[in-house]
PDB file of N, CA and C in Angstrom:
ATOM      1  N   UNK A   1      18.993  23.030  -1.243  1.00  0.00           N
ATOM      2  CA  UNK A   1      17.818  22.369  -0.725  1.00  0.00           C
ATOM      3  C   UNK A   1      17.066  21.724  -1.882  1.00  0.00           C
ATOM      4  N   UNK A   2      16.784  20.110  -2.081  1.00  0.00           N
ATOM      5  CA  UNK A   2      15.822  20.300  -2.891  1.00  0.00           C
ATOM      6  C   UNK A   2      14.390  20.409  -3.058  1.00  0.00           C
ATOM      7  N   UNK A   3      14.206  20.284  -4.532  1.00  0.00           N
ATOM      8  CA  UNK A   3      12.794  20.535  -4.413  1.00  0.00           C
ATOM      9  C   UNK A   3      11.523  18.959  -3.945  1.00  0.00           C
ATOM     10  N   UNK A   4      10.311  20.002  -3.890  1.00  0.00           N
ATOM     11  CA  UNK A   4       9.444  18.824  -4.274  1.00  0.00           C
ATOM     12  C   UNK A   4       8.846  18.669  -4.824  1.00  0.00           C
ATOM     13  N   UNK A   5       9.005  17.143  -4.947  1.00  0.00           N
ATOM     14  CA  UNK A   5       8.032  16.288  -6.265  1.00  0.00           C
ATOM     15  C   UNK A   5       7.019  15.582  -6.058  1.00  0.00           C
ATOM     16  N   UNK A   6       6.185  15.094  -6.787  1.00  0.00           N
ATOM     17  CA  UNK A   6       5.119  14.555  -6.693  1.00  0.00           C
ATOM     18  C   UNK A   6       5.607  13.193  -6.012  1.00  0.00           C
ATOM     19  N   UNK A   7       5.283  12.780  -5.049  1.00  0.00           N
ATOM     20  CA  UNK A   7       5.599  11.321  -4.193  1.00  0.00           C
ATOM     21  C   UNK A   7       6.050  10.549  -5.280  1.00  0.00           C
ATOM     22  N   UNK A   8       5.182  10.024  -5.840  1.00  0.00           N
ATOM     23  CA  UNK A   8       5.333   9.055  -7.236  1.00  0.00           C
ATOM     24  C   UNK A   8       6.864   8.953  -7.740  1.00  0.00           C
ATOM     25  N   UNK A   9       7.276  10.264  -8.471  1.00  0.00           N
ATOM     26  CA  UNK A   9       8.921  10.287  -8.624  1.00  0.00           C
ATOM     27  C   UNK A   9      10.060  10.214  -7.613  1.00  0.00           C
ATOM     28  N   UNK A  10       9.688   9.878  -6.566  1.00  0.00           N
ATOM     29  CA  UNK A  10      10.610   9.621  -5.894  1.00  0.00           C
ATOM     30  C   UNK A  10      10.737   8.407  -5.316  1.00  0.00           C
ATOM     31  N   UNK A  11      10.033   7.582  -5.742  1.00  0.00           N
ATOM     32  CA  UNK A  11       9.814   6.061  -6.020  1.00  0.00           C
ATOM     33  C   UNK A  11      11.356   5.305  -5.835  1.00  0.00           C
ATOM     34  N   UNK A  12      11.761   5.136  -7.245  1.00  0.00           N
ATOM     35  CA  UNK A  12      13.109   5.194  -7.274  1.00  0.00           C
ATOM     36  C   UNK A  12      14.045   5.200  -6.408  1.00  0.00           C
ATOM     37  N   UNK A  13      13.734   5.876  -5.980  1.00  0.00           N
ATOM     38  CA  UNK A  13      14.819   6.223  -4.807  1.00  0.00           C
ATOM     39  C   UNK A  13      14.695   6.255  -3.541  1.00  0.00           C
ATOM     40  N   UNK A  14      13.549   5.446  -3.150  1.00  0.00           N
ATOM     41  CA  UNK A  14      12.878   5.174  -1.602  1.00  0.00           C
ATOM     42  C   UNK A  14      13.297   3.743  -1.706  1.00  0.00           C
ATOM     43  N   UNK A  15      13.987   2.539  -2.542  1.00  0.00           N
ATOM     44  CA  UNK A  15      13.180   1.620  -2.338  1.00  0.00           C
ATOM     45  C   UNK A  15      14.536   1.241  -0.706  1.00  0.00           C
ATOM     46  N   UNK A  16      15.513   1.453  -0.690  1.00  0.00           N
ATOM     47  CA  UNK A  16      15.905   1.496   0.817  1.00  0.00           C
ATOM     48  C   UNK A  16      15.300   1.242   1.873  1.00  0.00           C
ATOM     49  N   UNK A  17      14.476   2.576   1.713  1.00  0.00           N
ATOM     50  CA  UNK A  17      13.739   3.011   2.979  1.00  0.00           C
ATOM     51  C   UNK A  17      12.436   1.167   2.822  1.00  0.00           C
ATOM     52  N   UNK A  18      11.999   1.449   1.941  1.00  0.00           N
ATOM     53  CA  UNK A  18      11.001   0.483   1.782  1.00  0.00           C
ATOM     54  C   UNK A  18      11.667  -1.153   2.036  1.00  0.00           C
ATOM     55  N   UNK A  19      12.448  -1.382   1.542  1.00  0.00           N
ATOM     56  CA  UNK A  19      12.902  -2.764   1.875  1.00  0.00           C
ATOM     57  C   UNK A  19      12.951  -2.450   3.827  1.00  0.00           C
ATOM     58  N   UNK A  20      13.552  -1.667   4.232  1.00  0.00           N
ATOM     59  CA  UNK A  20      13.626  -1.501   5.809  1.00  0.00           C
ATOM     60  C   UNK A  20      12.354  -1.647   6.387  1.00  0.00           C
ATOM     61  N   UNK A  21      11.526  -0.595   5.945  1.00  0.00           N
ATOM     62  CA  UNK A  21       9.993  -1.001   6.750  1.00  0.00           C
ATOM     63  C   UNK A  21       9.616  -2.146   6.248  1.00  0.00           C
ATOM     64  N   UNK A  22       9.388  -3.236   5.047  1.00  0.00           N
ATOM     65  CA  UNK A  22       9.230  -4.473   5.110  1.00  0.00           C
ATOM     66  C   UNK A  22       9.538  -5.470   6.040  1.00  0.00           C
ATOM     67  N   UNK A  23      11.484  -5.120   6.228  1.00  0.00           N
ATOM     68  CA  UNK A  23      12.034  -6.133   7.063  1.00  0.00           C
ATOM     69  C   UNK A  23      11.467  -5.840   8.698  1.00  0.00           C
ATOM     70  N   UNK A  24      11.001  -4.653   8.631  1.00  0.00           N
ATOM     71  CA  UNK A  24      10.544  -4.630  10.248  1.00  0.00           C
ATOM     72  C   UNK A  24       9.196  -4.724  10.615  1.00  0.00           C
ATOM     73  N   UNK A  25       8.015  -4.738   9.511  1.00  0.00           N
ATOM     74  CA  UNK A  25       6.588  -5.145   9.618  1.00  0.00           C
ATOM     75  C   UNK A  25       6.945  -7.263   9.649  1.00  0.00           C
ATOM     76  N   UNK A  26       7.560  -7.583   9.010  1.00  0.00           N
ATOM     77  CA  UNK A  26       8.279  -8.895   8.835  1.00  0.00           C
ATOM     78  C   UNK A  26       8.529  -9.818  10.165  1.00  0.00           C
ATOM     79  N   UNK A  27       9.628  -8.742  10.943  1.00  0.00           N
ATOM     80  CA  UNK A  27      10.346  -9.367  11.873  1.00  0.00           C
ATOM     81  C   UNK A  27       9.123  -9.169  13.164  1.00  0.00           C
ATOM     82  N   UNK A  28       7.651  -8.255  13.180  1.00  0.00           N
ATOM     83  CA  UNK A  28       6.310  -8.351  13.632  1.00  0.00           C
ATOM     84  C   UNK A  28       5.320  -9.306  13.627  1.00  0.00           C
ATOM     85  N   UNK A  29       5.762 -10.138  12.552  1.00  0.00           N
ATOM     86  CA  UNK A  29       4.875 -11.221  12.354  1.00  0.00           C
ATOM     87  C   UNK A  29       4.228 -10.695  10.974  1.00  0.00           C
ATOM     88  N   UNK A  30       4.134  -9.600  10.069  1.00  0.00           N
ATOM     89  CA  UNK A  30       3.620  -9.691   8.792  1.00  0.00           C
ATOM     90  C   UNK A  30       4.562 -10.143   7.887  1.00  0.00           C
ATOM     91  N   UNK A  31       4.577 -11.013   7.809  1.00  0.00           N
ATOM     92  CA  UNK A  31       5.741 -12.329   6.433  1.00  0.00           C
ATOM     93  C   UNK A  31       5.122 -11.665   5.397  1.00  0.00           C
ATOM     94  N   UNK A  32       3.804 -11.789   4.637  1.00  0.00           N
ATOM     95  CA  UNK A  32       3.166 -10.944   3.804  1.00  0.00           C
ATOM     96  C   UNK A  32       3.280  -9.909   2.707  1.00  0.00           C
ATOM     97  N   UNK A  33       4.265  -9.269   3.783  1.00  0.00           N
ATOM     98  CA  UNK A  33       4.371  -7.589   3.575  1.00  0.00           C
ATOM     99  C   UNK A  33       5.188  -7.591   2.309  1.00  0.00           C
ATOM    100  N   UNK A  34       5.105  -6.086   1.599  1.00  0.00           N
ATOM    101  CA  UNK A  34       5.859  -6.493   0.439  1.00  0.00           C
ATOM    102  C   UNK A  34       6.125  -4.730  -0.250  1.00  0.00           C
ATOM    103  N   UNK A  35       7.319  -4.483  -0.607  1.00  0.00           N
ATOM    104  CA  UNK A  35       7.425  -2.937  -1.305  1.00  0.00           C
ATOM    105  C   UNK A  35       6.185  -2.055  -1.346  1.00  0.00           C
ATOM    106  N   UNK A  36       5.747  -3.151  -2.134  1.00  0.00           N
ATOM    107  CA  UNK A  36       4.426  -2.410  -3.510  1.00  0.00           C
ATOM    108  C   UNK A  36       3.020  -2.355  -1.934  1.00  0.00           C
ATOM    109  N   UNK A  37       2.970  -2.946  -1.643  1.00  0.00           N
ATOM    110  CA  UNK A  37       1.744  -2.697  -0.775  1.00  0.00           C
ATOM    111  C   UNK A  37       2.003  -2.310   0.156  1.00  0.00           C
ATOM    112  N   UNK A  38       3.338  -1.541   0.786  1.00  0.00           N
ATOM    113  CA  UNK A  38       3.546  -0.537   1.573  1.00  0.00           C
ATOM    114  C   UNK A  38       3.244   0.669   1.075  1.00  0.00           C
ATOM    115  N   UNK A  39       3.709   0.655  -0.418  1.00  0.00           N
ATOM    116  CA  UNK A  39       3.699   2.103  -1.504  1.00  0.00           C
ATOM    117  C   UNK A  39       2.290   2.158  -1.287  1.00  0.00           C
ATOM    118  N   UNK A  40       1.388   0.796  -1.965  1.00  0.00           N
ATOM    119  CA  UNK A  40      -0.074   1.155  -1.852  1.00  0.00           C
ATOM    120  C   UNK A  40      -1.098   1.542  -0.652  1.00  0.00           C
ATOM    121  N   UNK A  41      -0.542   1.061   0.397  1.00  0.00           N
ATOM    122  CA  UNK A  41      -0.700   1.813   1.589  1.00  0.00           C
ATOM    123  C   UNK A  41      -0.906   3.173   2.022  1.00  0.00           C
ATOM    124  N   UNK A  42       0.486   3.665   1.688  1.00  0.00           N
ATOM    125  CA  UNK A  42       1.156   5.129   1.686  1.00  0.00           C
ATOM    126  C   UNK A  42       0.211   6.336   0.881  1.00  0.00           C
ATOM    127  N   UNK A  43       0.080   5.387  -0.549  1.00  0.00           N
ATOM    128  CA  UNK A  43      -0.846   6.379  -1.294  1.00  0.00           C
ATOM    129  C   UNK A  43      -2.336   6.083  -0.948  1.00  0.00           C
ATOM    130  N   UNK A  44      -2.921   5.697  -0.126  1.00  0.00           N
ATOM    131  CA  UNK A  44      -4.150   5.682  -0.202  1.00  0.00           C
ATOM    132  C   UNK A  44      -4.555   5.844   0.657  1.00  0.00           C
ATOM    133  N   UNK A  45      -3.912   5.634   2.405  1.00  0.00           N
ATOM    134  CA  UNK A  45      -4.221   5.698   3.536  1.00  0.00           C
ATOM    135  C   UNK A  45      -3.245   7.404   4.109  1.00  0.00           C
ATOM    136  N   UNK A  46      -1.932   7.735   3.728  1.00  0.00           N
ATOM    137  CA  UNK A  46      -1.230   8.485   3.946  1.00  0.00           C
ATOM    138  C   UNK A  46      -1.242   9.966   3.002  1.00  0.00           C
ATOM    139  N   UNK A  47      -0.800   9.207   2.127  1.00  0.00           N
ATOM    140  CA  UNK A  47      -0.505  10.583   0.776  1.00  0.00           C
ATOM    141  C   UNK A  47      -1.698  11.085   0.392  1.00  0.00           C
ATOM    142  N   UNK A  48      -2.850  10.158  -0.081  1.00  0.00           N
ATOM    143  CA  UNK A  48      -3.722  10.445  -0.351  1.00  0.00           C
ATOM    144  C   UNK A  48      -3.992  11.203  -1.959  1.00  0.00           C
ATOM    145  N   UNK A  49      -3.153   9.992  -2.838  1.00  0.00           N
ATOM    146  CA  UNK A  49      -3.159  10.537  -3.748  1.00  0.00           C
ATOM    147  C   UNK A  49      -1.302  10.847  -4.408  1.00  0.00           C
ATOM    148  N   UNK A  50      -1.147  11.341  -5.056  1.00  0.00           N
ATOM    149  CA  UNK A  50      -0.229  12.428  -5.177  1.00  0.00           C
ATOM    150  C   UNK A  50       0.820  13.403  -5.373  1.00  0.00           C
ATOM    151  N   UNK A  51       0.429  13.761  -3.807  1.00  0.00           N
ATOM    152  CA  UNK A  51       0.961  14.923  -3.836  1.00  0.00           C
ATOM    153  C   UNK A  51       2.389  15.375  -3.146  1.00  0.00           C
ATOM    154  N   UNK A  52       2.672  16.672  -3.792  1.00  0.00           N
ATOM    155  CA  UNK A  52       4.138  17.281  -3.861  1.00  0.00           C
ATOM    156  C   UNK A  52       5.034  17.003  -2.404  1.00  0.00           C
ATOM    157  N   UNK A  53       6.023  16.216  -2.368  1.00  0.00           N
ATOM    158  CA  UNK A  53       6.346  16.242  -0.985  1.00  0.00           C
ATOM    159  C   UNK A  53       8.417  16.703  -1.446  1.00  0.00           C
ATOM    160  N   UNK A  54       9.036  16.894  -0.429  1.00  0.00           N
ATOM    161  CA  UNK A  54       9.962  16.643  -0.106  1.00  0.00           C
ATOM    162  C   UNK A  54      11.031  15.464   0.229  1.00  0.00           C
ATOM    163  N   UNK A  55      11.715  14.724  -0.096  1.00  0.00           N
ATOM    164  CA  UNK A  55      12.418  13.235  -0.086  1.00  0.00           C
ATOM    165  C   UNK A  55      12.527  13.505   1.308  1.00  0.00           C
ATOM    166  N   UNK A  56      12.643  13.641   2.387  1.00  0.00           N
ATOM    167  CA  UNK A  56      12.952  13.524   3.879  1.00  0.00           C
ATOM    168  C   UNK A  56      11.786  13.488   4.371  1.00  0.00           C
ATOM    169  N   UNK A  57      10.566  14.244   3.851  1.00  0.00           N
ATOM    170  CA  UNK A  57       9.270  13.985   4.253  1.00  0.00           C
ATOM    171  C   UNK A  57       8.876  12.322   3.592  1.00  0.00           C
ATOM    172  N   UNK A  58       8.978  11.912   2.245  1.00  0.00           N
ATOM    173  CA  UNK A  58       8.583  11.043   2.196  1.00  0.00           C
ATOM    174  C   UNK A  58       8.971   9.721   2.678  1.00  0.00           C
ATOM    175  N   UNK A  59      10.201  10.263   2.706  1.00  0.00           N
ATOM    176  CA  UNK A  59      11.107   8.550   3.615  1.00  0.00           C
ATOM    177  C   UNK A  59      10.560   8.612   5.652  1.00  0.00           C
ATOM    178  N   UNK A  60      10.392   9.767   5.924  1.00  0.00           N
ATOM    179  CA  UNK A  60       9.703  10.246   7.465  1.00  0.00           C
ATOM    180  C   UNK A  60       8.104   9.411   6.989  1.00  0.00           C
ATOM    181  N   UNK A  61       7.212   9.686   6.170  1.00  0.00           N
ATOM    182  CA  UNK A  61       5.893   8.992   6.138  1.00  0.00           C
ATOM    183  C   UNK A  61       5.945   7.425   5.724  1.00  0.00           C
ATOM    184  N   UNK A  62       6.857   6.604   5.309  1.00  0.00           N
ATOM    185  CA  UNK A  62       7.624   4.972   5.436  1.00  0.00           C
ATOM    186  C   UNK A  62       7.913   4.588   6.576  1.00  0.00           C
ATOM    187  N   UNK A  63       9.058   5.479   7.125  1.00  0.00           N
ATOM    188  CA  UNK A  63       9.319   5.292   8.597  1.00  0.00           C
ATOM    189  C   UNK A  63       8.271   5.333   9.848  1.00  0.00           C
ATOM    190  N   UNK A  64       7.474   6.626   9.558  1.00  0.00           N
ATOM    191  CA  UNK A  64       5.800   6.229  10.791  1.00  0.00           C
ATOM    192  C   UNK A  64       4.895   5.620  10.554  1.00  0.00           C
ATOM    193  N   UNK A  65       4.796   4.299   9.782  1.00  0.00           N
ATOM    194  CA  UNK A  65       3.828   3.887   8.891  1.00  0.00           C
ATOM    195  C   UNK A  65       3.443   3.095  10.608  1.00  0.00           C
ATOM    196  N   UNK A  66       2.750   2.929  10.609  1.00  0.00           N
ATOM    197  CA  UNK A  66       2.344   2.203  11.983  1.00  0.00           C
ATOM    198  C   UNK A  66       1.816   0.920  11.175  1.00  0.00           C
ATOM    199  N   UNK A  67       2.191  -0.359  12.075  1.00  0.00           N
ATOM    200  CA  UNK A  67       1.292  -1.425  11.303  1.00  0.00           C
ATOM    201  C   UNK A  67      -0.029  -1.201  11.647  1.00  0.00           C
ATOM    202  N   UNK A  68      -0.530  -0.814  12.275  1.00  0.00           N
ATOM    203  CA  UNK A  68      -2.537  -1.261  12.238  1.00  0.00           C
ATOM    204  C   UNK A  68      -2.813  -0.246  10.923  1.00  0.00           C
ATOM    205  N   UNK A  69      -2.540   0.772  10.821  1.00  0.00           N
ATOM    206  CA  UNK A  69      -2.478   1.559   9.275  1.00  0.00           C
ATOM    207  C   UNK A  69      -2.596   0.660   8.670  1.00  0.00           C
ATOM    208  N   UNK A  70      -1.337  -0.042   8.303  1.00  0.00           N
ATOM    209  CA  UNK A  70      -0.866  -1.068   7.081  1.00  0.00           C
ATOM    210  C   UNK A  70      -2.130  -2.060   7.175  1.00  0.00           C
ATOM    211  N   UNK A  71      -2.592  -2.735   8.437  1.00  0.00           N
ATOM    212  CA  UNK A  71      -3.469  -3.912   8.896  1.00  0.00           C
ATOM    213  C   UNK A  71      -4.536  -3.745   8.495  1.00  0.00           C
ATOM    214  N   UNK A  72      -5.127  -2.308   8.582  1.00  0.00           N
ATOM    215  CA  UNK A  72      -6.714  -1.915   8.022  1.00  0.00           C
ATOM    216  C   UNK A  72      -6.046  -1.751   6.600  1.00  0.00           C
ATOM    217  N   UNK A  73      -5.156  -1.192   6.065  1.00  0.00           N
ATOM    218  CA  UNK A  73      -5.584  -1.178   4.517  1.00  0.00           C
ATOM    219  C   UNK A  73      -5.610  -2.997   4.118  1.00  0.00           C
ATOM    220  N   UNK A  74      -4.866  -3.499   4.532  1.00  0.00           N
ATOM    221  CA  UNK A  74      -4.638  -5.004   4.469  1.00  0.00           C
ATOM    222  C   UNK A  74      -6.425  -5.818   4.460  1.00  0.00           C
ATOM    223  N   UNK A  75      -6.883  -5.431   5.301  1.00  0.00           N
ATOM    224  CA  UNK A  75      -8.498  -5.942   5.724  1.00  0.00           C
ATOM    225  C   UNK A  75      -9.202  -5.397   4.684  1.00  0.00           C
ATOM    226  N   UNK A  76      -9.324  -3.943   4.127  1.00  0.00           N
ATOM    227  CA  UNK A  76     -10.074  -3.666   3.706  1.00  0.00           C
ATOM    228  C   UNK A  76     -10.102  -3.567   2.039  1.00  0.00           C
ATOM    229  N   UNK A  77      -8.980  -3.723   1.603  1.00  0.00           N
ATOM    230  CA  UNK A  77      -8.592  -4.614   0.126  1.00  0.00           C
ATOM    231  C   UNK A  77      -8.879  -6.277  -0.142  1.00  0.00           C
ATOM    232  N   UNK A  78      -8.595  -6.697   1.313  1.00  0.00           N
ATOM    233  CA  UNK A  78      -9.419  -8.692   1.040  1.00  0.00           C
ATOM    234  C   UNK A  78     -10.616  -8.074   1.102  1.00  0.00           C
ATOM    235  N   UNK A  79     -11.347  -7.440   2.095  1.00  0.00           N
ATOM    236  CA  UNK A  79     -12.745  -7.664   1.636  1.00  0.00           C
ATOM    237  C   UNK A  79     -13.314  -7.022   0.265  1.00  0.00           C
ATOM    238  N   UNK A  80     -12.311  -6.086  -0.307  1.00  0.00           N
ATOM    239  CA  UNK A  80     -12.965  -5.762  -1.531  1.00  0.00           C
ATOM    240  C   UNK A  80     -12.742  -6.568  -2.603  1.00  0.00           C
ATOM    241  N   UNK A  81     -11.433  -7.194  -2.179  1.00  0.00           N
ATOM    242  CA  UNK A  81     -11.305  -8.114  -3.336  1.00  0.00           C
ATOM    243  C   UNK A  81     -12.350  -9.621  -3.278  1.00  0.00           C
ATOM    244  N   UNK A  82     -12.917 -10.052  -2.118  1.00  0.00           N
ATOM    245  CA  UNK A  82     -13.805 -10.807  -1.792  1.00  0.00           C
ATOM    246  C   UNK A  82     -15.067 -10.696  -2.537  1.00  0.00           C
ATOM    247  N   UNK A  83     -15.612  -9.525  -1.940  1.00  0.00           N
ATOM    248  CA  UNK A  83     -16.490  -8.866  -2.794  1.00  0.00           C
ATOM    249  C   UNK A  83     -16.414  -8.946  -4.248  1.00  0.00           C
ATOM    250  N   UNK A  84     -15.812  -8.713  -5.114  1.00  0.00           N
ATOM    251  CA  UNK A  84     -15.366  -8.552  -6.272  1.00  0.00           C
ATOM    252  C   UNK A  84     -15.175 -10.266  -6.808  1.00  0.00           C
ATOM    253  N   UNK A  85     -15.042 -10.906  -6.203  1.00  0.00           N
ATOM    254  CA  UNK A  85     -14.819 -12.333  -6.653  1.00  0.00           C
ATOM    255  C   UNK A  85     -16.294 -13.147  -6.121  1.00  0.00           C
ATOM    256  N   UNK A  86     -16.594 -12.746  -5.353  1.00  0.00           N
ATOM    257  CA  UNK A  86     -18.379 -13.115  -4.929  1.00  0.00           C
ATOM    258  C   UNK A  86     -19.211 -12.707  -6.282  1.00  0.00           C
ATOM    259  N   UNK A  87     -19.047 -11.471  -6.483  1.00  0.00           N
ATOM    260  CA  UNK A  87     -19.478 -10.595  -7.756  1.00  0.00           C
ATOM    261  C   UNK A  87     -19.196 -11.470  -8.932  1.00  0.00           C
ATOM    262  N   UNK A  88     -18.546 -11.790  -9.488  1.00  0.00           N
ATOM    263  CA  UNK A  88     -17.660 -12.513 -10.071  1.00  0.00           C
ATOM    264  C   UNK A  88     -18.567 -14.469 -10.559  1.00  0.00           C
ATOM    265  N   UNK A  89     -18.184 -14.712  -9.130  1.00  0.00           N
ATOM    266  CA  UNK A  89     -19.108 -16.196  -9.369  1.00  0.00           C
ATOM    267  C   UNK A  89     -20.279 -16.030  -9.532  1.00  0.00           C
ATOM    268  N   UNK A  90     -20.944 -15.361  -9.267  1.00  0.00           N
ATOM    269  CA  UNK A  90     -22.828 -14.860  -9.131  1.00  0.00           C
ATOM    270  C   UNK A  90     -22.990 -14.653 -10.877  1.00  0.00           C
ATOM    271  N   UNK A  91     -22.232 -13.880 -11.375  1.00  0.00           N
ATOM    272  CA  UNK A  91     -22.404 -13.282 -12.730  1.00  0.00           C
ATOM    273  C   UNK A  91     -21.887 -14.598 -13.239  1.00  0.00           C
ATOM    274  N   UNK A  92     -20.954 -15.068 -12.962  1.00  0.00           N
ATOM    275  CA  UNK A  92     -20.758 -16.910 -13.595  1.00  0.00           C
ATOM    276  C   UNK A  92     -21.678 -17.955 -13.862  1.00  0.00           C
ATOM    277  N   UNK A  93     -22.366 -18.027 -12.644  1.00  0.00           N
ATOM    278  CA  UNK A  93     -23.338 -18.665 -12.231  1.00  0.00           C
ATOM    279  C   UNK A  93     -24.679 -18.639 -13.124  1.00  0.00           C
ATOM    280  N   UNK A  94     -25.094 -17.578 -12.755  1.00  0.00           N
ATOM    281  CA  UNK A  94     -26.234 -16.271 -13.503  1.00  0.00           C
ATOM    282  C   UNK A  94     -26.578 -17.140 -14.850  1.00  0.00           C
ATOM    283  N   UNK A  95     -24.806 -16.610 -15.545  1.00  0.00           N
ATOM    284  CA  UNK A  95     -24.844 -17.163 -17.189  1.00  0.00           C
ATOM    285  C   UNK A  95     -24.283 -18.250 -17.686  1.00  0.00           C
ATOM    286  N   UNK A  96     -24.090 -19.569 -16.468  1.00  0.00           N
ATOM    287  CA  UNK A  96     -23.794 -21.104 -16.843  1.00  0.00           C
ATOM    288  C   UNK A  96     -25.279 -21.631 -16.661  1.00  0.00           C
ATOM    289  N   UNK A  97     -26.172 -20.911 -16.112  1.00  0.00           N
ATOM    290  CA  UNK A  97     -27.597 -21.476 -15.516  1.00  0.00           C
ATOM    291  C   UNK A  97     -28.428 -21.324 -17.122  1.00  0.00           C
ATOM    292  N   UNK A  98     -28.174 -20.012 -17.807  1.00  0.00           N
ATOM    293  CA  UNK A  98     -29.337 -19.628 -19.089  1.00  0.00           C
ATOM    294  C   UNK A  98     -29.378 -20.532 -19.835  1.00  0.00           C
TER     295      UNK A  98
END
């Protein structure tokens, strides 16, 4: 049986599983979609960080990824990144004006 590892190291060796849930958030209408922001998904909405799992558990939490999961982390990274670029021109602005 093996053991478990911290999600993270088993990276490597998910990307299978991950190209599959791409091609099927894809063939949904998210063209978008992409490895890395499924992973970032996973760890922030799912894993929460982390922590120690099992390889059959972690390829099982890829496989139930539901898109509206994926859709709110999707929404709520543009608006931070919005935010952050609003932030951004203001402080531009601010110090092209002095």
């Amino acid at each position: 049986m093996e053991e478990a590892r911290n999600v993270n190291q088993w990276k490597p060796e998910l990307l299978p599983a991950l190209e599959s849930k791409v091609s099927e958030f894809q063939l949904m209408g998210y063209n978008q979609a992409t490895n890395e922001d499924i992973w970032k998904c996973l760890e922030e909405k799912v894993w929460k960080g982390n922590p120690p799992k099992r390889l059959y558990e972690v390829v099982q939490d890829i496989f139930h990824l539901a898109s509206n999961t994926y859709m709110g982390y999707l929404t709520v990274n543009a608006h931070q990144d919005n935010d952050l670029m609003a932030s951004i021109a203001a402080l531009t602005e601010s110090s092209t004006e002095e």
